[in-house]
C-alpha atoms as a PDB file:
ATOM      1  CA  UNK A   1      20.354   2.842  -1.842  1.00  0.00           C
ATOM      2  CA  UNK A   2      18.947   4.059  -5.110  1.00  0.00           C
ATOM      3  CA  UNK A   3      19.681   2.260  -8.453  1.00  0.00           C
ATOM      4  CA  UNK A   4      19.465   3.231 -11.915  1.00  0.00           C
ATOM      5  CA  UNK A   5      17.610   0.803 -14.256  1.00  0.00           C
ATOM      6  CA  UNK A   6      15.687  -2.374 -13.208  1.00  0.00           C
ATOM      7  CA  UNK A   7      15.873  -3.880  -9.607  1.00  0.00           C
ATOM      8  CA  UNK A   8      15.166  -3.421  -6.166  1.00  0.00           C
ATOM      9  CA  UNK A   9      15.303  -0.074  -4.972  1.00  0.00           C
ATOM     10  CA  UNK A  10      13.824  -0.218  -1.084  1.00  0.00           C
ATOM     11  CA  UNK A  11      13.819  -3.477   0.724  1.00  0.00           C
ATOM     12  CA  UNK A  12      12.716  -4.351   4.469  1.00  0.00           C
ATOM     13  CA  UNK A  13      15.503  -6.263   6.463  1.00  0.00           C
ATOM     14  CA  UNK A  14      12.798  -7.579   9.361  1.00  0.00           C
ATOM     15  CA  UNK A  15       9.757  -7.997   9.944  1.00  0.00           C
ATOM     16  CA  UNK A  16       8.031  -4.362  10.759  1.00  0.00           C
ATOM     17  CA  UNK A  17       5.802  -3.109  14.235  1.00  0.00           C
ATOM     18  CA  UNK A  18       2.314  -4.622  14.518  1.00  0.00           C
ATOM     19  CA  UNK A  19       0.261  -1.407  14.563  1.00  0.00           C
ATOM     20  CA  UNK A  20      -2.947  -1.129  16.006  1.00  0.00           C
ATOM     21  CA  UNK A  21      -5.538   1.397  17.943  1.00  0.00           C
ATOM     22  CA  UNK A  22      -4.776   3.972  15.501  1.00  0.00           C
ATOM     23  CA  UNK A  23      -7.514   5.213  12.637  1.00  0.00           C
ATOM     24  CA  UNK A  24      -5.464   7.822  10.619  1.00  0.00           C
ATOM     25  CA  UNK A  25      -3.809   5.942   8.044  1.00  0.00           C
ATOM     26  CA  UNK A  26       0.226   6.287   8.577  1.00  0.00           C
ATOM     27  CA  UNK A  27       3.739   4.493   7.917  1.00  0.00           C
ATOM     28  CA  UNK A  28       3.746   0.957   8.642  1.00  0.00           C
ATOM     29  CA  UNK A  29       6.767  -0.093   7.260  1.00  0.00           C
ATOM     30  CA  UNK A  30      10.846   0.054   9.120  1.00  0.00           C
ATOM     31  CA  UNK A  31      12.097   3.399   8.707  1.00  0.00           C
ATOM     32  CA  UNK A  32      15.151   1.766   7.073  1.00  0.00           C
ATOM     33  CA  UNK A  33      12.480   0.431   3.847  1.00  0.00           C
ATOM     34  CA  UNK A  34      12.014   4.261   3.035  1.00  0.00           C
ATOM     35  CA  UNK A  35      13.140   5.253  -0.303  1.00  0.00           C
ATOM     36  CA  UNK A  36      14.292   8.684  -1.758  1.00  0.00           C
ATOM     37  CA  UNK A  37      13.598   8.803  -4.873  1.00  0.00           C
ATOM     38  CA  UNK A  38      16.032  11.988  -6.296  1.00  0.00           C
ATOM     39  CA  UNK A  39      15.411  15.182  -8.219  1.00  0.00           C
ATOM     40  CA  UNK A  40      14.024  14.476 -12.003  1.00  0.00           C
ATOM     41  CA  UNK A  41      14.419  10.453 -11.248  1.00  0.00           C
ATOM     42  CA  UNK A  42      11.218   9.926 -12.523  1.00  0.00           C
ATOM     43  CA  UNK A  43       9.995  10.778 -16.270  1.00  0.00           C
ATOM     44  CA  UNK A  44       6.799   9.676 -17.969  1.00  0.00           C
ATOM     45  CA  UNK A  45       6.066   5.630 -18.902  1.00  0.00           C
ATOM     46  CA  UNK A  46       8.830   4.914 -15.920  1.00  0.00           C
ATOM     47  CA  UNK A  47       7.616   2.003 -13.955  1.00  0.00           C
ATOM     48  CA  UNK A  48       7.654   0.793  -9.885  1.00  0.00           C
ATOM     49  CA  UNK A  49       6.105  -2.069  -8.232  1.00  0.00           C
ATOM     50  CA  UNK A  50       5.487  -2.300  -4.797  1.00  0.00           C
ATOM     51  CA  UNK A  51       5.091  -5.413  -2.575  1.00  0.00           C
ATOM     52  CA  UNK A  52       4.007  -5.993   0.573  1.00  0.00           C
ATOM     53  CA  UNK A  53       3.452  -9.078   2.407  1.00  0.00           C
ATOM     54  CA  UNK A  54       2.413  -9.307   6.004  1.00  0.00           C
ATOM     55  CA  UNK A  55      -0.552 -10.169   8.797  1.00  0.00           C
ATOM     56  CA  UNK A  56      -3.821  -8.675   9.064  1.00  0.00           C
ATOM     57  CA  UNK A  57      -5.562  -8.811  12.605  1.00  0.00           C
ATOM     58  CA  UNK A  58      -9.908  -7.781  12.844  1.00  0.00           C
ATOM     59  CA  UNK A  59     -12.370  -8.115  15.401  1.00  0.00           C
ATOM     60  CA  UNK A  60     -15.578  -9.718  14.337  1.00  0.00           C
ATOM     61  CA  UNK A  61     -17.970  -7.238  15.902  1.00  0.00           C
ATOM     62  CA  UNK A  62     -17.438  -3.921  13.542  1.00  0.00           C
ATOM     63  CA  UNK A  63     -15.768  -5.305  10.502  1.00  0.00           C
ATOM     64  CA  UNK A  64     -13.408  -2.338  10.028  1.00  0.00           C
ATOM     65  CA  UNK A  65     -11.645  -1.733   6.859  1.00  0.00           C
ATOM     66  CA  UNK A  66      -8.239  -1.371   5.836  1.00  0.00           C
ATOM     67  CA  UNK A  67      -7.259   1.822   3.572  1.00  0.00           C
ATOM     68  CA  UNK A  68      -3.412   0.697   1.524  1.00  0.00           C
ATOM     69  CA  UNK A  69      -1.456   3.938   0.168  1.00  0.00           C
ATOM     70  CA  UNK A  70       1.478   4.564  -1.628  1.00  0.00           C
ATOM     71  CA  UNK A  71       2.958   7.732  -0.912  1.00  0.00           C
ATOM     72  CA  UNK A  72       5.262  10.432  -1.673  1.00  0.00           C
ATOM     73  CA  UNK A  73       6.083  12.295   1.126  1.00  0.00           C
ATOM     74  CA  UNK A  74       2.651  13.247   2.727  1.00  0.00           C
ATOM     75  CA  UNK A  75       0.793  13.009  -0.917  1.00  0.00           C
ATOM     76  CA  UNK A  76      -1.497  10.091  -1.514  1.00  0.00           C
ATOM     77  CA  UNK A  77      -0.067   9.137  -4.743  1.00  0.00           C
ATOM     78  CA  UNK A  78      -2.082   5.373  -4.997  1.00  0.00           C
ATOM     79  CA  UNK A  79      -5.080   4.646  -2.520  1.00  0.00           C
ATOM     80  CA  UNK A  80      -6.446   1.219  -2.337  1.00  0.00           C
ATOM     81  CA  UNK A  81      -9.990   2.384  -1.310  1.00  0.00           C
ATOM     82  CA  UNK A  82     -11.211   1.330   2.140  1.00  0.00           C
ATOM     83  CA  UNK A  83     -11.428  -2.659   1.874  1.00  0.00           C
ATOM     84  CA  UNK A  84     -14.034  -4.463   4.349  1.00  0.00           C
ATOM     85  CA  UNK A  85     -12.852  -7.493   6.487  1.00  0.00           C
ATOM     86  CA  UNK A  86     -14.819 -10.481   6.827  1.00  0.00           C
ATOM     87  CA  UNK A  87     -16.998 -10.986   9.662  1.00  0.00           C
ATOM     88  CA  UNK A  88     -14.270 -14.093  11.381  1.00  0.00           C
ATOM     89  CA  UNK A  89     -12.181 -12.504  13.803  1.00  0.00           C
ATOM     90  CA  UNK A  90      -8.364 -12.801  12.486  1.00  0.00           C
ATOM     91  CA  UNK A  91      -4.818 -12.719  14.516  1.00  0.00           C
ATOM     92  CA  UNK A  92      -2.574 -11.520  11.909  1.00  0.00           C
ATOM     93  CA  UNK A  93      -2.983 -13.539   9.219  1.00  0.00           C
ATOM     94  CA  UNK A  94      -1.566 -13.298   6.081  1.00  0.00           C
ATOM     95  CA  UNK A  95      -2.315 -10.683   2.854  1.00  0.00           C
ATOM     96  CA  UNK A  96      -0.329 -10.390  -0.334  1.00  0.00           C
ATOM     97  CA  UNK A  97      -0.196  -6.447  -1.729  1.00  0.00           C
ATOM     98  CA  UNK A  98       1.232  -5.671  -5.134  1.00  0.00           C
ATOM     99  CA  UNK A  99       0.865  -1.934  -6.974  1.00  0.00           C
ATOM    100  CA  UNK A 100       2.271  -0.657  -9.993  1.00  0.00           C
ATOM    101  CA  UNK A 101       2.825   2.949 -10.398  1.00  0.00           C
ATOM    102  CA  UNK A 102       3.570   4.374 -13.773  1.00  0.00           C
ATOM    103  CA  UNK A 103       4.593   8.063 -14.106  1.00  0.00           C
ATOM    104  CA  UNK A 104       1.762  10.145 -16.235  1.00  0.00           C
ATOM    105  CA  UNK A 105       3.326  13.116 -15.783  1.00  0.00           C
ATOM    106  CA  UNK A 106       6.317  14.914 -14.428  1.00  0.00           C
ATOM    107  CA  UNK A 107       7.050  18.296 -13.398  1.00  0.00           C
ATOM    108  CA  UNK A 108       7.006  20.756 -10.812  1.00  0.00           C
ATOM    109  CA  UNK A 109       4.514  21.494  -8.031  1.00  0.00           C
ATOM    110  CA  UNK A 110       1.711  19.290  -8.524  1.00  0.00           C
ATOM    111  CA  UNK A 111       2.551  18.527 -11.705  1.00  0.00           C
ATOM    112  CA  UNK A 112       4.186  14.731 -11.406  1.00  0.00           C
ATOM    113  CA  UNK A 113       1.420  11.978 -11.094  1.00  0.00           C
ATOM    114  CA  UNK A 114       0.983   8.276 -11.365  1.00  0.00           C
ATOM    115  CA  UNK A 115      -1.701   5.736 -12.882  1.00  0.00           C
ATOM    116  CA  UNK A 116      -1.812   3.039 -10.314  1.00  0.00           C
ATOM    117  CA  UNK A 117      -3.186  -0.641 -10.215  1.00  0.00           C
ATOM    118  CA  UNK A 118      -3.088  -2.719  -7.048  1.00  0.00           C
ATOM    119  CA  UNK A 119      -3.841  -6.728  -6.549  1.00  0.00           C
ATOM    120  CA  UNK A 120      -4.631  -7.315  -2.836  1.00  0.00           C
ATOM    121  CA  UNK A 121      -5.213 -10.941  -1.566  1.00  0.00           C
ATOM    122  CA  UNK A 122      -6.319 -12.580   1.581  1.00  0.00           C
ATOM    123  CA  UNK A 123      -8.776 -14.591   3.157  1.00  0.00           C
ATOM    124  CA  UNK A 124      -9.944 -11.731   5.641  1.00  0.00           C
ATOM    125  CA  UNK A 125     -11.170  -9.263   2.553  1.00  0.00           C
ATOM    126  CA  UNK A 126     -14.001  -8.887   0.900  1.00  0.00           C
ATOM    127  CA  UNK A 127     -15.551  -6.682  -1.816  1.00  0.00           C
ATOM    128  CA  UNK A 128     -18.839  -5.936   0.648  1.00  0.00           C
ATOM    129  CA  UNK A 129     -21.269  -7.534   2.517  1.00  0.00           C
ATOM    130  CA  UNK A 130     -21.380  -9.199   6.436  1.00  0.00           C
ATOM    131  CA  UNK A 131     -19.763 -12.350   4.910  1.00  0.00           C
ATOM    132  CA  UNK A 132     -17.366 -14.894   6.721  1.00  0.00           C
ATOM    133  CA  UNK A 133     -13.675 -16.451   5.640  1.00  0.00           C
ATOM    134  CA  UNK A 134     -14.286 -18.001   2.025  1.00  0.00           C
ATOM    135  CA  UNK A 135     -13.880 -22.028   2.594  1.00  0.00           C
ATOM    136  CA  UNK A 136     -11.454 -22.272  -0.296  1.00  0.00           C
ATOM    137  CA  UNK A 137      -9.085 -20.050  -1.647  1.00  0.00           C
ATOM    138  CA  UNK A 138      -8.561 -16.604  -1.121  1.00  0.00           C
ATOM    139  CA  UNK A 139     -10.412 -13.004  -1.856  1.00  0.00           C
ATOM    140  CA  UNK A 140      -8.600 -11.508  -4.436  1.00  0.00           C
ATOM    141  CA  UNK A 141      -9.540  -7.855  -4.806  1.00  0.00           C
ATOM    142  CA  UNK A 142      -8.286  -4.746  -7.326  1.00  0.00           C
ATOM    143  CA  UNK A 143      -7.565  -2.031  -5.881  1.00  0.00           C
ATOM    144  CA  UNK A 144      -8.875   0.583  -6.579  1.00  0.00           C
ATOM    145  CA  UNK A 145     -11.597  -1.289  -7.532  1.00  0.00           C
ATOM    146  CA  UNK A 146     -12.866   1.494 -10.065  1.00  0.00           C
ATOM    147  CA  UNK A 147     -11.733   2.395 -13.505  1.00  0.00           C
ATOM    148  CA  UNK A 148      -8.147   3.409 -12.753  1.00  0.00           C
ATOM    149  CA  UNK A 149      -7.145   7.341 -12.855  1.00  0.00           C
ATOM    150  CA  UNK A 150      -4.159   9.626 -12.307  1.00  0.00           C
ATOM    151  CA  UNK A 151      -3.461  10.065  -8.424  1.00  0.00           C
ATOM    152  CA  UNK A 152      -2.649  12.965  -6.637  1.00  0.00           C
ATOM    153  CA  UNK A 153       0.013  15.376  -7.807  1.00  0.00           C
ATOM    154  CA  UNK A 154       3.675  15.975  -6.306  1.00  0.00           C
ATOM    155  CA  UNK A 155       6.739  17.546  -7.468  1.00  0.00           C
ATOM    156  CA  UNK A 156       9.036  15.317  -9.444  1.00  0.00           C
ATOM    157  CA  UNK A 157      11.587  18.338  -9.707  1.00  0.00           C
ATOM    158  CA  UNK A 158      12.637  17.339  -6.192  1.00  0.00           C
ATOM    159  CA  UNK A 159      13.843  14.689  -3.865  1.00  0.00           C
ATOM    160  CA  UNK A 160      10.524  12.832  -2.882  1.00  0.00           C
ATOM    161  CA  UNK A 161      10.447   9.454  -0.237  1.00  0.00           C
ATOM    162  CA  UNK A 162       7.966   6.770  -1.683  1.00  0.00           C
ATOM    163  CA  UNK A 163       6.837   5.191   1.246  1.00  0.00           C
ATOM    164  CA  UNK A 164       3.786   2.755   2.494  1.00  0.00           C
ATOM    165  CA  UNK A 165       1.260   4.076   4.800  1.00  0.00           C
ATOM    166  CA  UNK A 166      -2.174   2.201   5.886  1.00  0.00           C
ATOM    167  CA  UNK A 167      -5.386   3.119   7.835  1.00  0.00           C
ATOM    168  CA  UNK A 168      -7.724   1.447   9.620  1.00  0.00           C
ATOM    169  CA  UNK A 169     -11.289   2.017  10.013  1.00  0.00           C
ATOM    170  CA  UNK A 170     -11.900   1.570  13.769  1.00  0.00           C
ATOM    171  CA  UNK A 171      -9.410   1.666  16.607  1.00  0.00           C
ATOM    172  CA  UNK A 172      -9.036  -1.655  18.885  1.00  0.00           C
ATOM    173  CA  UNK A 173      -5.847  -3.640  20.202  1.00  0.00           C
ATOM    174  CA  UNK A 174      -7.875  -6.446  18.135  1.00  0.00           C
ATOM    175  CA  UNK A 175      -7.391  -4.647  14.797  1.00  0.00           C
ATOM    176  CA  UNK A 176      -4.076  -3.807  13.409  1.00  0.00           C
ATOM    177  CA  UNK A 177      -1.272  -4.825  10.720  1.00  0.00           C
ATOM    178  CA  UNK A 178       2.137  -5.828  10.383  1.00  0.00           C
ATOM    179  CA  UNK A 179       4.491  -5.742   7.521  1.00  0.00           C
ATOM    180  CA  UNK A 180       7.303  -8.745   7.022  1.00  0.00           C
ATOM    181  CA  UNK A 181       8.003  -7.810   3.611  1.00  0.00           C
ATOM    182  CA  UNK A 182       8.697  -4.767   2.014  1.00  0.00           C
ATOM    183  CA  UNK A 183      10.379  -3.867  -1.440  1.00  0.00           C
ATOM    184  CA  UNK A 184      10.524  -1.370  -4.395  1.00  0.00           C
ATOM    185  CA  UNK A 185      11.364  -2.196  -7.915  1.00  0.00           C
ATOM    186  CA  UNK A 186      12.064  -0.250 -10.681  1.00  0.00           C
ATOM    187  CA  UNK A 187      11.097  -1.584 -13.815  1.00  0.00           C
ATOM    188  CA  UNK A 188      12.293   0.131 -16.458  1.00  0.00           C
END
């Protein structure tokens, strides 16, 4: 349910589907996590965060990549830029996701759009390179990893579902993702 103000706004009560054999990115969180966000809800300098928590699984022998997207309705409105594992094979390991989105601009037709930052950790990612697991720590990447622009625009004059969507470079049982976390806030 939709709040006005600061808190949660979308939360996911279990742990999601492990996805995998699939390239084009799409919804990887419970259908129940989806949040519709209503008519003129949004209005420039307004603030969400989005975390994500959950297990990555690669194979070793392609080092596919992992796309992260924030999305309203079928507009990419945050991209995380396609993110290269390491070169050690994983089985759903752990990654920590965080974006903010802060409204630009509002308005109708593709007039609404956000400035977006992501922080993505976890010991399979890396920036580029055939590299293996880090022996301490954890690769901490920014996502994109470019000078941050406006996304993509949508229609803030209408009811629009925020929702979480990844892709994955190369299709095999071996690599995939699975979300046990899930929420929304608004900020301000």
């Amino acid at each position: 349910m939709i709040q006005t103000g600061q808190g949660v706004i979308a939360n996911q009560m279990a742990a999601g589907t492990l996805y995998n054999t699939y390239t084009t990115a799409k919804s990887v969180i419970n259908p129940q996590a989806l949040v519709s966000l209503p008519p003129n809800y949004l209005y420039p300098g307004k603030m969400l965060r989005i975390r994500v928590q959950g297990g990555i699984s690669n194979i070793v022998t392609a080092q596919p990549t992992f796309t992260f997207q924030a999305m309203m309705g079928s507009i990419i409105v945050h991209t995380s830029g396609a993110i290269t594992t390491t070169t050690t094979a994983h089985t759903v390991i752990p990654f920590d996701y965080e974006v903010i989105l802060r409204v630009d601009s509002v308005g109708a037709t593709t007039a609404a759009k956000f400035l977006s930052q992501g922080i993505l950790k976890g010991i399979m990612f890396v920036i580029s390179g055939a590299v293996g697991d880090p022996t301490s720590g954890v690769g901490v990447i920014m996502c994109p990893n470019t000078a941050p622009a406006v996304g993509t625009g949508f229609d803030s004059t209408v009811s629009n579902i925020l929702d979480f969507w990844v892709g994955i470079s190369a299709s095999d049982a071996g690599n995939g993702i699975q979300i046990y976390h899930y929420t929304v806030e608004d900020l301000n």
